[in-house]
Protein backbone atom coordinates (compact mmCIF):
# COMPACT_ATOMS: atom_id res chain seq x y z
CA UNK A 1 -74.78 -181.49 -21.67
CA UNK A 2 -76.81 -178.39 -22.57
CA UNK A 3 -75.79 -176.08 -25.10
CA UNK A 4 -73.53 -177.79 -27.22
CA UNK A 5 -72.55 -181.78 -27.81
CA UNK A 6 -69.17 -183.33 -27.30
CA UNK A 7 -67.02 -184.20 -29.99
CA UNK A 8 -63.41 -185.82 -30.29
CA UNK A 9 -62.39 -186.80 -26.78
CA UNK A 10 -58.88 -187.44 -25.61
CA UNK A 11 -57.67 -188.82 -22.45
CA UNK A 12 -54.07 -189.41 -20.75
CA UNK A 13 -54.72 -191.90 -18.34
CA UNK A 14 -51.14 -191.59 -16.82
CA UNK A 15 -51.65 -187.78 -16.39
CA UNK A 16 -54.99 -188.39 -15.15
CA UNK A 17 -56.28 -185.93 -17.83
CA UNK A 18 -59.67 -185.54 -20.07
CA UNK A 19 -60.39 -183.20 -22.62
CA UNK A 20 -63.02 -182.89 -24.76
CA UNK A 21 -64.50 -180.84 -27.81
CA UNK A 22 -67.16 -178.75 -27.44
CA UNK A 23 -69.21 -178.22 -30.56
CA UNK A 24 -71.89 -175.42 -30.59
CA UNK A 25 -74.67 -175.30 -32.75
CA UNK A 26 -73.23 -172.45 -35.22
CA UNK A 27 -69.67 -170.64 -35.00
CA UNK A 28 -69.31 -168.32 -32.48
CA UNK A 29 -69.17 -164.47 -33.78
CA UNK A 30 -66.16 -162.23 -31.96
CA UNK A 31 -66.97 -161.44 -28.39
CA UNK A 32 -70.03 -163.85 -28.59
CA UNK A 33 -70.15 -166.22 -25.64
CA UNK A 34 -72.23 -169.30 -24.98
CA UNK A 35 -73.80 -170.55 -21.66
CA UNK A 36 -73.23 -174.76 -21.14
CA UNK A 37 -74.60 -176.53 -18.67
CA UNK A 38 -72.30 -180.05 -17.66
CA UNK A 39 -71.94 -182.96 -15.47
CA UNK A 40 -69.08 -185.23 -14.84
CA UNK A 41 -68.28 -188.10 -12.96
CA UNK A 42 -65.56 -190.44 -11.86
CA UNK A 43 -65.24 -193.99 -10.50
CA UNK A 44 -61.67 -194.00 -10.38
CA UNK A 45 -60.75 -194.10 -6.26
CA UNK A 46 -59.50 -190.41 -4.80
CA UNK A 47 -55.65 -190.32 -3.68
């Protein structure tokens, strides 16, 4: 992860859902965008 760090995660294994909070160094000002950089991966077997 560039760019920021995760923070609380939450999954729903039923729904087959992840989602996760992505903390930036400082708050974001209005309009301001950030660039991150991620990688994820599964083992759970494709339907």
């Amino acid at each position: 992860m560039r760019g920021c760090r995760v923070g609380a995660v939450h999954t729903d294994p039923a729904a087959e859902l992840l989602a996760a909070e992505l903390l930036f160094p400082r708050p974001l000002g209005r309009g301001e965008a950030v660039v991150t950089s991620t990688r994820s991966s599964s083992s759970a077997p494709v339907r």
